[in-house]
PDB file of N, CA and C in Angstrom:
ATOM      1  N   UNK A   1    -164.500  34.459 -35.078  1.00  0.00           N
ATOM      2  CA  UNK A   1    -164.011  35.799 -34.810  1.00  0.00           C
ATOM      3  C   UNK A   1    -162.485  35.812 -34.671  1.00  0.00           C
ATOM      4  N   UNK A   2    -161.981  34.563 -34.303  1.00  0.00           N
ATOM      5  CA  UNK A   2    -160.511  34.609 -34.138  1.00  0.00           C
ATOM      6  C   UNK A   2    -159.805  34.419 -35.176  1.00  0.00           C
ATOM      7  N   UNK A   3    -160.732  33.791 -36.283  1.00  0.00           N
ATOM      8  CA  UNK A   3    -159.841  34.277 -37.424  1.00  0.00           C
ATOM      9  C   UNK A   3    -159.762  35.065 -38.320  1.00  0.00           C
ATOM     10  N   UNK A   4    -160.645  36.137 -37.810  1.00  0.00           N
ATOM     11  CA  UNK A   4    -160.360  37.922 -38.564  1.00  0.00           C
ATOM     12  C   UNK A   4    -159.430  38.256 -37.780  1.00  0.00           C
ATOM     13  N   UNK A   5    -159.657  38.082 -36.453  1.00  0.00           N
ATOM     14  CA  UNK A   5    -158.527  38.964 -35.509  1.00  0.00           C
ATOM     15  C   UNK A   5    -157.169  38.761 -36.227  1.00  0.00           C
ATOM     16  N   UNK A   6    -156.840  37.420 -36.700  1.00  0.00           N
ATOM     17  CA  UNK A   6    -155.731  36.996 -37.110  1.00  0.00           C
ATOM     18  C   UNK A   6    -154.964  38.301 -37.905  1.00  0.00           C
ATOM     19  N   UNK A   7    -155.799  38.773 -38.775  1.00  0.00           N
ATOM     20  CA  UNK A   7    -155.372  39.473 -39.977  1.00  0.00           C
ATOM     21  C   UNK A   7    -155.284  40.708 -39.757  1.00  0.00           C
ATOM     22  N   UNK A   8    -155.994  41.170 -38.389  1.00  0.00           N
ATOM     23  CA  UNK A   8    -155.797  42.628 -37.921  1.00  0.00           C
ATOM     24  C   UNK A   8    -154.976  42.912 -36.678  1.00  0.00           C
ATOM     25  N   UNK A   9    -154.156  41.743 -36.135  1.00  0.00           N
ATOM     26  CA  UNK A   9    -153.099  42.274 -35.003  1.00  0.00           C
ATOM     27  C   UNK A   9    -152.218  42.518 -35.626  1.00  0.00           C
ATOM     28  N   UNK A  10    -150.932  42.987 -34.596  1.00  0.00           N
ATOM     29  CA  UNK A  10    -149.501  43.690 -34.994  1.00  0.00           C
ATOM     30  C   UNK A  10    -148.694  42.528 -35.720  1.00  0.00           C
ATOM     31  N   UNK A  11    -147.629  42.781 -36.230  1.00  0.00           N
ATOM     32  CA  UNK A  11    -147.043  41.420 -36.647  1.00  0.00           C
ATOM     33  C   UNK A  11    -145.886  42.030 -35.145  1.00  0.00           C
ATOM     34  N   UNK A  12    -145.763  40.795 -34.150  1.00  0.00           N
ATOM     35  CA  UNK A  12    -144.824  40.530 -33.485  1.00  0.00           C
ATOM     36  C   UNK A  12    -143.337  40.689 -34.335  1.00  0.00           C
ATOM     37  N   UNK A  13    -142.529  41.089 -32.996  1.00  0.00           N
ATOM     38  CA  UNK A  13    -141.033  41.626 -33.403  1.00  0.00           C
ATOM     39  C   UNK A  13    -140.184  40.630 -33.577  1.00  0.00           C
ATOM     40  N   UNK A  14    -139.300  40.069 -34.599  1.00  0.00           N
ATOM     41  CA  UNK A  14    -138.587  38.900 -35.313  1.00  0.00           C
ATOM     42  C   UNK A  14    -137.897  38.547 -33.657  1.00  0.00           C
ATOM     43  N   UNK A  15    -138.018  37.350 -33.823  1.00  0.00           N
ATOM     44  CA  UNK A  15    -137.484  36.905 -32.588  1.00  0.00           C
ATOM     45  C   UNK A  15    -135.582  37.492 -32.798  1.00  0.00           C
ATOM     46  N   UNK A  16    -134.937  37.461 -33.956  1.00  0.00           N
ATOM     47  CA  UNK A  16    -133.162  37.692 -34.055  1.00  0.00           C
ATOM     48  C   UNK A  16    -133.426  39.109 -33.231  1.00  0.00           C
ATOM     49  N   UNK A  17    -134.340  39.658 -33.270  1.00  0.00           N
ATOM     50  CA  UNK A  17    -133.888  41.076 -32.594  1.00  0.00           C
ATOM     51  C   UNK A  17    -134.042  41.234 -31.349  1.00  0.00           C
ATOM     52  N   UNK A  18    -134.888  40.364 -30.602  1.00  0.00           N
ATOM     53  CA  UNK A  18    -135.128  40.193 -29.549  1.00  0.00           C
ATOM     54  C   UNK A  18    -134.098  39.119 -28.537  1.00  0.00           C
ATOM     55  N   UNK A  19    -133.554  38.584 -28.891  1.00  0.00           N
ATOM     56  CA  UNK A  19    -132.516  37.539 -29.180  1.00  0.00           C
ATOM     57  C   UNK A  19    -131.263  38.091 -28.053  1.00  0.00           C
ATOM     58  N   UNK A  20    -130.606  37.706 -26.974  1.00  0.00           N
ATOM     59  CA  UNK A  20    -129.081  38.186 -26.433  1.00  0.00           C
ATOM     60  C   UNK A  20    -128.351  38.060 -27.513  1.00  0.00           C
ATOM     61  N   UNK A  21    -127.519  39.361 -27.310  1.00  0.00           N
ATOM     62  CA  UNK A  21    -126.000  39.042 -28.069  1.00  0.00           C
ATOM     63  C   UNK A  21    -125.282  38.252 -27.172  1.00  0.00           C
ATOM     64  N   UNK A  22    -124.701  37.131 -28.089  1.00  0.00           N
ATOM     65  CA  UNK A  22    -123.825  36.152 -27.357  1.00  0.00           C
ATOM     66  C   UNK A  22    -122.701  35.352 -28.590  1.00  0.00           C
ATOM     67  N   UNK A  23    -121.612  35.333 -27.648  1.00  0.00           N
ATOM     68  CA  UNK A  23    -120.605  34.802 -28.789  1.00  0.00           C
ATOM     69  C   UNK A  23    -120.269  33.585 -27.768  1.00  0.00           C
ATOM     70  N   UNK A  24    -119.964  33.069 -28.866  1.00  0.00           N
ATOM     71  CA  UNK A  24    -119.838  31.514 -28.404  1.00  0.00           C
ATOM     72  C   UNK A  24    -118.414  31.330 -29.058  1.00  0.00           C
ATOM     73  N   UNK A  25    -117.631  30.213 -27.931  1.00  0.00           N
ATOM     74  CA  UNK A  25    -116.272  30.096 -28.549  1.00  0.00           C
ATOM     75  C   UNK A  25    -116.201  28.475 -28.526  1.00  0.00           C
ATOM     76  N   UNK A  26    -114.984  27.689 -28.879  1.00  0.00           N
ATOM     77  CA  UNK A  26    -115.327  26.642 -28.540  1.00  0.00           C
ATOM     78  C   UNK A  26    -113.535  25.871 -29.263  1.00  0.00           C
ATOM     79  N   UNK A  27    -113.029  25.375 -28.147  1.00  0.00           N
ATOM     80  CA  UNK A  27    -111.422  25.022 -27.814  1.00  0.00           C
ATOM     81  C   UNK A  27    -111.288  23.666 -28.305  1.00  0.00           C
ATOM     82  N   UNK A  28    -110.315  23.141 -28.745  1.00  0.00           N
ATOM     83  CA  UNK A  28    -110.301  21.720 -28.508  1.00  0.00           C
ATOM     84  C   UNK A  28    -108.757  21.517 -28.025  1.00  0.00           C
ATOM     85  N   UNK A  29    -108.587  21.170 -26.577  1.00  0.00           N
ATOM     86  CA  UNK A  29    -107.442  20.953 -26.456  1.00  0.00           C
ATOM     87  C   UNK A  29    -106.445  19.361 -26.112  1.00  0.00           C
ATOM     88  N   UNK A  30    -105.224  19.104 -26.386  1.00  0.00           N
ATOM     89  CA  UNK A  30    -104.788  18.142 -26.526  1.00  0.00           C
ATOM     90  C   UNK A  30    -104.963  17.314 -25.659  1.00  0.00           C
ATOM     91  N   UNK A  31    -105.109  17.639 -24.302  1.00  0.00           N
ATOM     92  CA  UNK A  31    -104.912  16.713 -22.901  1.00  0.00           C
ATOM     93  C   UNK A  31    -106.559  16.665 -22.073  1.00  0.00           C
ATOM     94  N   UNK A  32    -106.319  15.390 -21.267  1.00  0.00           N
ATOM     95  CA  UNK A  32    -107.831  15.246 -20.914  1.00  0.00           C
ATOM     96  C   UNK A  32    -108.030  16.207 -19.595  1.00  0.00           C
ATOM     97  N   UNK A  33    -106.932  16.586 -19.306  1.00  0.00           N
ATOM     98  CA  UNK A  33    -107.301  17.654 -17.843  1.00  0.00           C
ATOM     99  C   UNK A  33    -106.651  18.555 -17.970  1.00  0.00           C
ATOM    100  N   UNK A  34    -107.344  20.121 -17.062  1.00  0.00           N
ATOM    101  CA  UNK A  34    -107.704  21.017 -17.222  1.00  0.00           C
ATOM    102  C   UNK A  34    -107.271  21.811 -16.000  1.00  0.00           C
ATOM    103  N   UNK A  35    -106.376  22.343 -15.724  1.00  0.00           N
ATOM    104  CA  UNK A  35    -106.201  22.913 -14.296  1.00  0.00           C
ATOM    105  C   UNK A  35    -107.607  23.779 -13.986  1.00  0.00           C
ATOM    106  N   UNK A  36    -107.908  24.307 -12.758  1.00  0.00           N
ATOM    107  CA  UNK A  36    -109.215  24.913 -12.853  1.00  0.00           C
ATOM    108  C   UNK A  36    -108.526  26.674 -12.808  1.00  0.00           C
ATOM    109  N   UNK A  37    -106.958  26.542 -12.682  1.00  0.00           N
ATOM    110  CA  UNK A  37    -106.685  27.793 -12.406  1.00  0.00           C
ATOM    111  C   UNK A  37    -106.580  28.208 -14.061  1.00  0.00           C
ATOM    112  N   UNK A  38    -106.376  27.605 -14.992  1.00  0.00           N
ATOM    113  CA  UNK A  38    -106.175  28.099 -16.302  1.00  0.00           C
ATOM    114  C   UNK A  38    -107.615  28.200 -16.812  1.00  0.00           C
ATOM    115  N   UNK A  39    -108.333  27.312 -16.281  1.00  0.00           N
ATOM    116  CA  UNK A  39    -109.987  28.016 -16.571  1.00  0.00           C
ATOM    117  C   UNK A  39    -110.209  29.224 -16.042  1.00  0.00           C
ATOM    118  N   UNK A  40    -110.031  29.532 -14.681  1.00  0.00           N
ATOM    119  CA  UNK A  40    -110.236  30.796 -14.707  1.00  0.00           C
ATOM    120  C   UNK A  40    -109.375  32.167 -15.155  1.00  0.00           C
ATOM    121  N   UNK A  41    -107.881  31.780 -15.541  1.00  0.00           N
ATOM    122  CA  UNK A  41    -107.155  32.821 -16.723  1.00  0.00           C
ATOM    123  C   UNK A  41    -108.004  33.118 -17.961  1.00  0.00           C
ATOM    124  N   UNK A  42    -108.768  31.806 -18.458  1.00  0.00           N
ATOM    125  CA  UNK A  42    -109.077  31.983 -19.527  1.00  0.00           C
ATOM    126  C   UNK A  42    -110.246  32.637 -19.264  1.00  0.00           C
ATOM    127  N   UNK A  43    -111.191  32.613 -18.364  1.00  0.00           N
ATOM    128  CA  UNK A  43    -112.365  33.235 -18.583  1.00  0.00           C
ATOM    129  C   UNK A  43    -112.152  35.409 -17.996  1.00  0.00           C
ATOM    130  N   UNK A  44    -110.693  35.368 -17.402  1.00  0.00           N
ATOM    131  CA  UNK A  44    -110.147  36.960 -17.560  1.00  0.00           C
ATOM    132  C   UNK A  44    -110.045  37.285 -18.973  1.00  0.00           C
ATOM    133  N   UNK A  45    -109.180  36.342 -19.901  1.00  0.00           N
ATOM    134  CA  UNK A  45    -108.592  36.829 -20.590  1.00  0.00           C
ATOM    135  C   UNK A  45    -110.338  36.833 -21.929  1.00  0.00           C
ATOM    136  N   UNK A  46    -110.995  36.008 -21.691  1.00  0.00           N
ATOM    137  CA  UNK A  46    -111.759  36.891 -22.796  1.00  0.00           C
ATOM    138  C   UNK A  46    -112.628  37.903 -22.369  1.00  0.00           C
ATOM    139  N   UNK A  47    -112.491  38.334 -20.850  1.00  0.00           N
ATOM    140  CA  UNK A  47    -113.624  39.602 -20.890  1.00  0.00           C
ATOM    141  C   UNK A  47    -112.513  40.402 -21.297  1.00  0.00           C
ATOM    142  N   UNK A  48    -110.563  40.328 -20.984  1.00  0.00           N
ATOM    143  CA  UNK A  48    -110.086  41.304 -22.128  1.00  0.00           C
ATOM    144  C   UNK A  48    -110.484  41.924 -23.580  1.00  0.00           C
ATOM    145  N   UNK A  49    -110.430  40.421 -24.107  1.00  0.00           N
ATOM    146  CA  UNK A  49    -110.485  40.560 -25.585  1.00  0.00           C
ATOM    147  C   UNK A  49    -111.677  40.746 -26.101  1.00  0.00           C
ATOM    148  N   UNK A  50    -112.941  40.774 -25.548  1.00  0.00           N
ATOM    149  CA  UNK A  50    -114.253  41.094 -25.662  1.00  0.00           C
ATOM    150  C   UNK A  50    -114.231  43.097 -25.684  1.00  0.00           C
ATOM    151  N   UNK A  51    -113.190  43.067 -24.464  1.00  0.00           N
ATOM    152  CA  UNK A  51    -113.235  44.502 -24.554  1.00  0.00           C
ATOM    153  C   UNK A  51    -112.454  45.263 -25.489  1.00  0.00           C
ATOM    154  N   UNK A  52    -111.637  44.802 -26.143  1.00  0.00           N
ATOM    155  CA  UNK A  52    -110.078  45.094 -27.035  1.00  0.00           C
ATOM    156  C   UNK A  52    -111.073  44.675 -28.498  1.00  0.00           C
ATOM    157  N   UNK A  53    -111.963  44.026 -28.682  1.00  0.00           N
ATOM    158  CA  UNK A  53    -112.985  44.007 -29.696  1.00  0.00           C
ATOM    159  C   UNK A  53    -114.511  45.177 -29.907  1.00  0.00           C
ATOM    160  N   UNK A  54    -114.245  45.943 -28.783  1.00  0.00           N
ATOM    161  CA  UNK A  54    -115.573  46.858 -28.852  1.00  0.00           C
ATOM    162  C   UNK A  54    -116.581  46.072 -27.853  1.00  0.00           C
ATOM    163  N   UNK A  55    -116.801  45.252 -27.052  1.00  0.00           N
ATOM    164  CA  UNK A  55    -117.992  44.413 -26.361  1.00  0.00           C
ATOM    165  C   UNK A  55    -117.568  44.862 -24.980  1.00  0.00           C
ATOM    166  N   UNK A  56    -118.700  44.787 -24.723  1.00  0.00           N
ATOM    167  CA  UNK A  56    -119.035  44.368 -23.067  1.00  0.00           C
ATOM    168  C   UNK A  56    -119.534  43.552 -22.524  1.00  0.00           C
ATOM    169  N   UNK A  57    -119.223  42.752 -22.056  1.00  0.00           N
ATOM    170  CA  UNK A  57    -119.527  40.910 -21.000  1.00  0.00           C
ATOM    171  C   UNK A  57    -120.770  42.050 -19.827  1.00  0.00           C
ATOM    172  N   UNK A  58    -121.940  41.823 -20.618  1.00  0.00           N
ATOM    173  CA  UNK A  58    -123.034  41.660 -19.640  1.00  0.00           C
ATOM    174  C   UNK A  58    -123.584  40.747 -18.851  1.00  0.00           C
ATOM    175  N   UNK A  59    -123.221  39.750 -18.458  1.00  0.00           N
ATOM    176  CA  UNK A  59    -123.315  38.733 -18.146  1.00  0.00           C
ATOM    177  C   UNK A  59    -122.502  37.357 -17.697  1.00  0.00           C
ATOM    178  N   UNK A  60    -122.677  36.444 -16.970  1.00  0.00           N
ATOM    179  CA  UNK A  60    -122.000  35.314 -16.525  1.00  0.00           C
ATOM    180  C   UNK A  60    -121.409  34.780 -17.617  1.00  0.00           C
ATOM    181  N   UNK A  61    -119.886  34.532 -17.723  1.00  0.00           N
ATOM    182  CA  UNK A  61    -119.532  33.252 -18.822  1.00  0.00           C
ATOM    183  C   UNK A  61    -119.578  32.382 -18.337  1.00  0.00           C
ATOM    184  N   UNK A  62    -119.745  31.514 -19.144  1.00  0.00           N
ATOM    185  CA  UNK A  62    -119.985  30.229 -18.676  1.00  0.00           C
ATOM    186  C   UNK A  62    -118.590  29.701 -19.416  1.00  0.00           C
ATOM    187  N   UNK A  63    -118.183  28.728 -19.109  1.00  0.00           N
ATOM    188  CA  UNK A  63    -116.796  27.876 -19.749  1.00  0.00           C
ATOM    189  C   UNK A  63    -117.276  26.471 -18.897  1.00  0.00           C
ATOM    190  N   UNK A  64    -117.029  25.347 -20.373  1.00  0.00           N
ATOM    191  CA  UNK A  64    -117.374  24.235 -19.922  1.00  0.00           C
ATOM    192  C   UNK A  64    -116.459  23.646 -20.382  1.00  0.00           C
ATOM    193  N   UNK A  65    -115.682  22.839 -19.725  1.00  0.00           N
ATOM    194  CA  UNK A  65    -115.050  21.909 -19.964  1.00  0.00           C
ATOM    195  C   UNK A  65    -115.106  20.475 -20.327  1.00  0.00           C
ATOM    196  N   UNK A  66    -115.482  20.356 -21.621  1.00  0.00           N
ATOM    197  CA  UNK A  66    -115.599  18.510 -21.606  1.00  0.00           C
ATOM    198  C   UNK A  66    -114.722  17.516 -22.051  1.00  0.00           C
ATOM    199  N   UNK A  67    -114.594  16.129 -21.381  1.00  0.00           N
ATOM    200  CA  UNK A  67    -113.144  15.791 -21.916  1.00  0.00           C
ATOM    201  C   UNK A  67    -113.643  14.557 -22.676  1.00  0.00           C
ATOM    202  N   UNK A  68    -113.093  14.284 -24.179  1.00  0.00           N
ATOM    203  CA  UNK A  68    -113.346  13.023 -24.384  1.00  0.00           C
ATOM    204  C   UNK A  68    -111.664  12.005 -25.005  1.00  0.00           C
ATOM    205  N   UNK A  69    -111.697  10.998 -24.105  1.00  0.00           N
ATOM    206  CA  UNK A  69    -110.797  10.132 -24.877  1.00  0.00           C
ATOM    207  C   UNK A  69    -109.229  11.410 -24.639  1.00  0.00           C
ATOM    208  N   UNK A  70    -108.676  11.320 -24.718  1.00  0.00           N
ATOM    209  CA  UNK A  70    -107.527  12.095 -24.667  1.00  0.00           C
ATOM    210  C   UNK A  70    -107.311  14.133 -25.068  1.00  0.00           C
ATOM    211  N   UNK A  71    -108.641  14.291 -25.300  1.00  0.00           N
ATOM    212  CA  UNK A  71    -108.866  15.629 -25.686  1.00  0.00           C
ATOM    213  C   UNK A  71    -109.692  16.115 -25.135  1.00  0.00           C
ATOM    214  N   UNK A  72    -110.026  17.248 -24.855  1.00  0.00           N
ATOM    215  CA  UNK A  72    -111.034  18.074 -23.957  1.00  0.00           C
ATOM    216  C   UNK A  72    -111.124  19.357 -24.620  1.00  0.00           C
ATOM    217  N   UNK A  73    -112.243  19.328 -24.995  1.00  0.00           N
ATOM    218  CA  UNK A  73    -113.289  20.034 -25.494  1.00  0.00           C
ATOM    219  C   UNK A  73    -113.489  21.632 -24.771  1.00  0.00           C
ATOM    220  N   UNK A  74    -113.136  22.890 -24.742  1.00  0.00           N
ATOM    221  CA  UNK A  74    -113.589  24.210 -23.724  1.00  0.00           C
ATOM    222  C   UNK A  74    -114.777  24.287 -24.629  1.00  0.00           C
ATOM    223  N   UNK A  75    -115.858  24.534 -24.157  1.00  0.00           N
ATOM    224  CA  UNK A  75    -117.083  25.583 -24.446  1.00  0.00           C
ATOM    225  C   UNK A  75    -117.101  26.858 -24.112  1.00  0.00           C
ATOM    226  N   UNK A  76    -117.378  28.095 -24.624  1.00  0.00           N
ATOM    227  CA  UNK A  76    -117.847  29.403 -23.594  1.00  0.00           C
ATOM    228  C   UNK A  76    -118.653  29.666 -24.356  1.00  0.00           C
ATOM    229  N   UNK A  77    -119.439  30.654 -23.693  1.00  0.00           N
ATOM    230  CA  UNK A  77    -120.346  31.456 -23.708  1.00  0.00           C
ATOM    231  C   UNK A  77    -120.640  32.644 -22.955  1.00  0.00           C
ATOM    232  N   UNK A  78    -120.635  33.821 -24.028  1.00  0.00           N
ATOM    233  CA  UNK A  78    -120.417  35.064 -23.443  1.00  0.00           C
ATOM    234  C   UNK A  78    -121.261  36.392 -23.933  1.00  0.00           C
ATOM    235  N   UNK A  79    -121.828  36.627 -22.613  1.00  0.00           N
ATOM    236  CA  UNK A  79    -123.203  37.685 -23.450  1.00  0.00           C
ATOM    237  C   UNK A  79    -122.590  39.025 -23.424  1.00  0.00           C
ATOM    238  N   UNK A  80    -122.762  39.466 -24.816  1.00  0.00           N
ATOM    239  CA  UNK A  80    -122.443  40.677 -24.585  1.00  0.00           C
ATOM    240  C   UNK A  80    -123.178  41.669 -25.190  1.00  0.00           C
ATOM    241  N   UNK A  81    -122.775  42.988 -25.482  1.00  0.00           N
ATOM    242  CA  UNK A  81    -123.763  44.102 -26.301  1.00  0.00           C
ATOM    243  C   UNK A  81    -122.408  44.693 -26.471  1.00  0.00           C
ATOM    244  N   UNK A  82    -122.595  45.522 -27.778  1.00  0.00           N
ATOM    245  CA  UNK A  82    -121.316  46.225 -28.356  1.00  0.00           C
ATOM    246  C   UNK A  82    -121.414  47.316 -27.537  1.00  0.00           C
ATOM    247  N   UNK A  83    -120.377  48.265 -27.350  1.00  0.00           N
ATOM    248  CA  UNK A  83    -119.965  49.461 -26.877  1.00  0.00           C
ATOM    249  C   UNK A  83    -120.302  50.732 -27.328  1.00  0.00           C
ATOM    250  N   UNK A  84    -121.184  51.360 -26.193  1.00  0.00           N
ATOM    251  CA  UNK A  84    -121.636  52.883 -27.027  1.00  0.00           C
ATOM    252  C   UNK A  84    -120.193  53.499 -27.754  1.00  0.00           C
ATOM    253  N   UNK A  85    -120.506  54.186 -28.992  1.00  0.00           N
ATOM    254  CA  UNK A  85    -119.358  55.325 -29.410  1.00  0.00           C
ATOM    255  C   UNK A  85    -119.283  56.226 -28.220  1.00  0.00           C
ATOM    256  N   UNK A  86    -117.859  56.413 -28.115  1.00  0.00           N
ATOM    257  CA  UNK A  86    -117.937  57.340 -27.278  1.00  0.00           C
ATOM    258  C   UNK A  86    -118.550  59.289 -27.806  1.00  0.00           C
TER     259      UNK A  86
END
């Protein structure tokens, strides 16, 4: 019986649509350390430019810092949803 049912349920909604909007950025900078105060400039300055792009930061960014060998790596991650027209 479960495999007629197969052929007569809904087809489920594509997971991309169901999906957060999220933009992901990703730094590579010259030196292995990181003030924590320029991490947090940087995580102002992209809910700016998120907003100066049409987005809204629904959510926590995350910014990760990883360092390898003389360079350090920023990660972010930033959820957003575009901006009603006004």
């Amino acid at each position: 019986m479960a495999f007629l049912n197969m052929f007569g349920r809904e087809k489920e909604e594509p997971t991309a649509t169901k999906a957060d909007d999220r933009l992901a950025l990703v730094l590579s900078y010259q030196r292995s350390d990181i003030d924590e105060r320029k991490i947090k400039l940087f995580q102002e300055r992209l809910v700016q430019l998120c907003d100066e792009f049409g987005y809204d930061v629904v959510g926590q960014i995350t910014v990760i810092p990883q360092s390898k060998e003389r360079t350090t790596i920023i990660n972010a991650s930033i959820p957003v949803k575009l901006k009603e027209p006004i």
